[in-house]
Every structure is written in structure tokens, then in C-alpha cells.
Protein backbone atom coordinates (compact mmCIF):
# COMPACT_ATOMS: atom_id res chain seq x y z
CA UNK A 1 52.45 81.94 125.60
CA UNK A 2 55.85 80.61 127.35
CA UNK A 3 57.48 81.31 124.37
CA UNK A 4 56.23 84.13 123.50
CA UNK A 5 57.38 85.95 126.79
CA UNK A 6 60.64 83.91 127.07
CA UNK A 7 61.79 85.63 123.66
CA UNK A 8 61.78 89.38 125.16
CA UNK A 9 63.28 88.49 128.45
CA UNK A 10 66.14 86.62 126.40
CA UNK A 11 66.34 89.90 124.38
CA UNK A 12 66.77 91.38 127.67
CA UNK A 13 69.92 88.92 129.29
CA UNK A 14 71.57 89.71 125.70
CA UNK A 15 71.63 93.62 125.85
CA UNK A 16 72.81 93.32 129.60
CA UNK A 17 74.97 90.96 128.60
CA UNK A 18 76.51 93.38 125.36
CA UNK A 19 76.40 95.96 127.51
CA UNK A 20 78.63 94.73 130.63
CA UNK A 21 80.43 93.17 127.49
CA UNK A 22 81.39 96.91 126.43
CA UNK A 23 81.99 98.51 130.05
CA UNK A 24 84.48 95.88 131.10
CA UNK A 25 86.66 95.24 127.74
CA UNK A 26 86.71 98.90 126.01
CA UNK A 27 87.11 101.31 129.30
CA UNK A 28 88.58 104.72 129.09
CA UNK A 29 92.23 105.00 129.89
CA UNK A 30 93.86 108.15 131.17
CA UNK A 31 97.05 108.87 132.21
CA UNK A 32 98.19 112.16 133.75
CA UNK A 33 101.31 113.93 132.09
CA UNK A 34 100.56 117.19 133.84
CA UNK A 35 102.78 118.36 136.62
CA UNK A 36 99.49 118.81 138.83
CA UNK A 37 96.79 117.00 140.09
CA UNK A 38 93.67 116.61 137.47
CA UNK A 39 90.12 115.89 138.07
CA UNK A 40 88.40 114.03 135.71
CA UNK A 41 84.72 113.60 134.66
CA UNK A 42 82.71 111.85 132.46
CA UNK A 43 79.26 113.05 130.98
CA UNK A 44 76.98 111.39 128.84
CA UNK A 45 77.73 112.70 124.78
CA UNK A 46 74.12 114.67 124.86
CA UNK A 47 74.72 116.57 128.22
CA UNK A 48 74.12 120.14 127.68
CA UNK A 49 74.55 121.40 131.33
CA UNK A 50 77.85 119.02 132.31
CA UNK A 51 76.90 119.40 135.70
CA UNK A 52 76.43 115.78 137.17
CA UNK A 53 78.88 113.06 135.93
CA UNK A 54 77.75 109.96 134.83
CA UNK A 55 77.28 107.70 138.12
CA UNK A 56 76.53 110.73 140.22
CA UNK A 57 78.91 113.13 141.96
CA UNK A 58 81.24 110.73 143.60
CA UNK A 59 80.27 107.63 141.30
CA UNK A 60 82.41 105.42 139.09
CA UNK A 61 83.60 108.56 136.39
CA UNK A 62 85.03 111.02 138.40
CA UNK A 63 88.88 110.66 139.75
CA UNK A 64 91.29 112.64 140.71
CA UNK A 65 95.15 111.56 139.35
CA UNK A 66 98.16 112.80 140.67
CA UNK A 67 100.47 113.24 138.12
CA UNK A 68 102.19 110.41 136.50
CA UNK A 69 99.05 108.09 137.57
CA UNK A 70 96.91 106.34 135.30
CA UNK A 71 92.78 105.36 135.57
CA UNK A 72 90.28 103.17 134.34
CA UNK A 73 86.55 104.68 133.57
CA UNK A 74 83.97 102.51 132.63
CA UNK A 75 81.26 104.52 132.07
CA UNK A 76 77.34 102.85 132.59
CA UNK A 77 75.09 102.54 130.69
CA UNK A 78 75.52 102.23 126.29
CA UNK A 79 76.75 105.29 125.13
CA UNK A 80 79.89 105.00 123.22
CA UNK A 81 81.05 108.95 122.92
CA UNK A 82 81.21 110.64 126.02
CA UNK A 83 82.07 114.52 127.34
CA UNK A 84 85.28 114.97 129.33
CA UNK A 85 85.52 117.94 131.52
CA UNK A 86 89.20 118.30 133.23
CA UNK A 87 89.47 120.25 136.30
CA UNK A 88 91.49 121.78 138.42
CA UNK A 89 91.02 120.14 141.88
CA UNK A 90 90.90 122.16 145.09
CA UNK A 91 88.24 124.22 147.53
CA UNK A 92 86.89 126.14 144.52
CA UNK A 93 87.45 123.70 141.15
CA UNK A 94 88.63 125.04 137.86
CA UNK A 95 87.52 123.89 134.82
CA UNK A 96 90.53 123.43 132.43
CA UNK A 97 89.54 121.85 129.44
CA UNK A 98 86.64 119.74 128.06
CA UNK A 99 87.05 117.32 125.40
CA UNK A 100 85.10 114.24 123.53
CA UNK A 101 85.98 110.46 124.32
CA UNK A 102 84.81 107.25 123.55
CA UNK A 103 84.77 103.75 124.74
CA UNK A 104 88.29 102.22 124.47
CA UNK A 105 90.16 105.23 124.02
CA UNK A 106 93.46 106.27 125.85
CA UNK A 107 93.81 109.92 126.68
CA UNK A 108 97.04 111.79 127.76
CA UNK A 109 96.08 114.88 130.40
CA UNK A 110 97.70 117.46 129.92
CA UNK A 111 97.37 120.77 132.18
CA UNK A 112 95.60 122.97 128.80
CA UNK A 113 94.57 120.16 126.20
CA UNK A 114 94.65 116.24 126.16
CA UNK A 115 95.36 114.02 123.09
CA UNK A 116 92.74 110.67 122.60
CA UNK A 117 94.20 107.58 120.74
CA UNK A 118 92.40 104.59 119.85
């Protein structure tokens, strides 16, 4: 019986373990080439609505770059594609652009369109 239950709790400390694996050695890189401020979010690949970010509202992928800055998202969880929505910071936000990333990828913001390598 020790066994037996030992075997899905070690299947357990490996997918954590794959998974923090992923988050901290493939994040998603962005650097802003506008000549504005950008807000960025991330959503998960399936998210119809793209209306809370991964991590919640303030969590770990949404920023806000000034231009010339660069970022680091590592989004939870395991997805590996993800839904980018680019805004236009401010009292009343603007959406910009959206645009599919994955894990590891660098993006180049742009004020209308971004371009993904890697």
C-alpha cells in the first residue's frame, strides 16, 4: 500500500517540478519599440472573453512598459500558447492589438502590430 500511494504523489513532485521547469527557463520576453507606453496582458490560449489575465487583474502577466523597456512574463500554470492583448494605458484603456504567444518567445511592441521570434 506504501508504494502504491508513493507512486502518484511522485507523479505529482514531477509535473510541479516540469512545470516550474517551464515558467522559469522559457518566459515571454517583450520589449517596447513604440514611442508610447503599452500595457500588456496575458490570457490563457482558450479564453474567449479576454477579460481577466492570467494571475488576476494585477497578477504576474500584466505590465505596463514605457518605451524602450523590456519584461519578463512567466505565465502559471502549463499552457504553452497564450493570447496577448496590447493596450493603450490611461483612465479609459484602449485595446490596440491582440496577438498569439508562446512560452519562450520574444515579442517586439509596436504601437499597431508586434512581431514574435523564437
Amino acid at each position: 500500500a506504501g508504494l502504491a500511494a508513493a507512486l502518484p504523489l511522485a507523479q505529482k513532485c514531477l509535473d510541479k517540478s516540469d512545470r516550474l521547469f517551464s515558467q522559469k527557463t522559457k518566459p515571454v520576453n517583450f520589449v517596447n519599440q513604440a514611442s508610447m507606453p503599452l500595457k500588456i496582458c496575458l490570457f490563457a490560449e482558450d479564453d474567449r472573453l479576454c477579460v481577466v489575465p492570467l494571475g488576476g487583474v494585477g497578477g504576474a502577466c500584466v505590465v505596463t512598459l514605457d518605451p524602450g523597456l523590456r519584461a519578463q512574463l512567466r505565465p502559471p500554470g502549463t499552457g504553452v500558447r497564450f493570447q496577448l492583448k496590447v493596450l493603450q494605458p490611461g483612465l479609459i484603456e484602449r485595446k490596440l492589438y491582440m496577438a498569439h504567444v508562446h512560452r519562450g518567445a520574444s515579442v517586439q511592441l509596436r504601437s499597431h502590430d508586434c512581431a514574435c521570434e523564437g
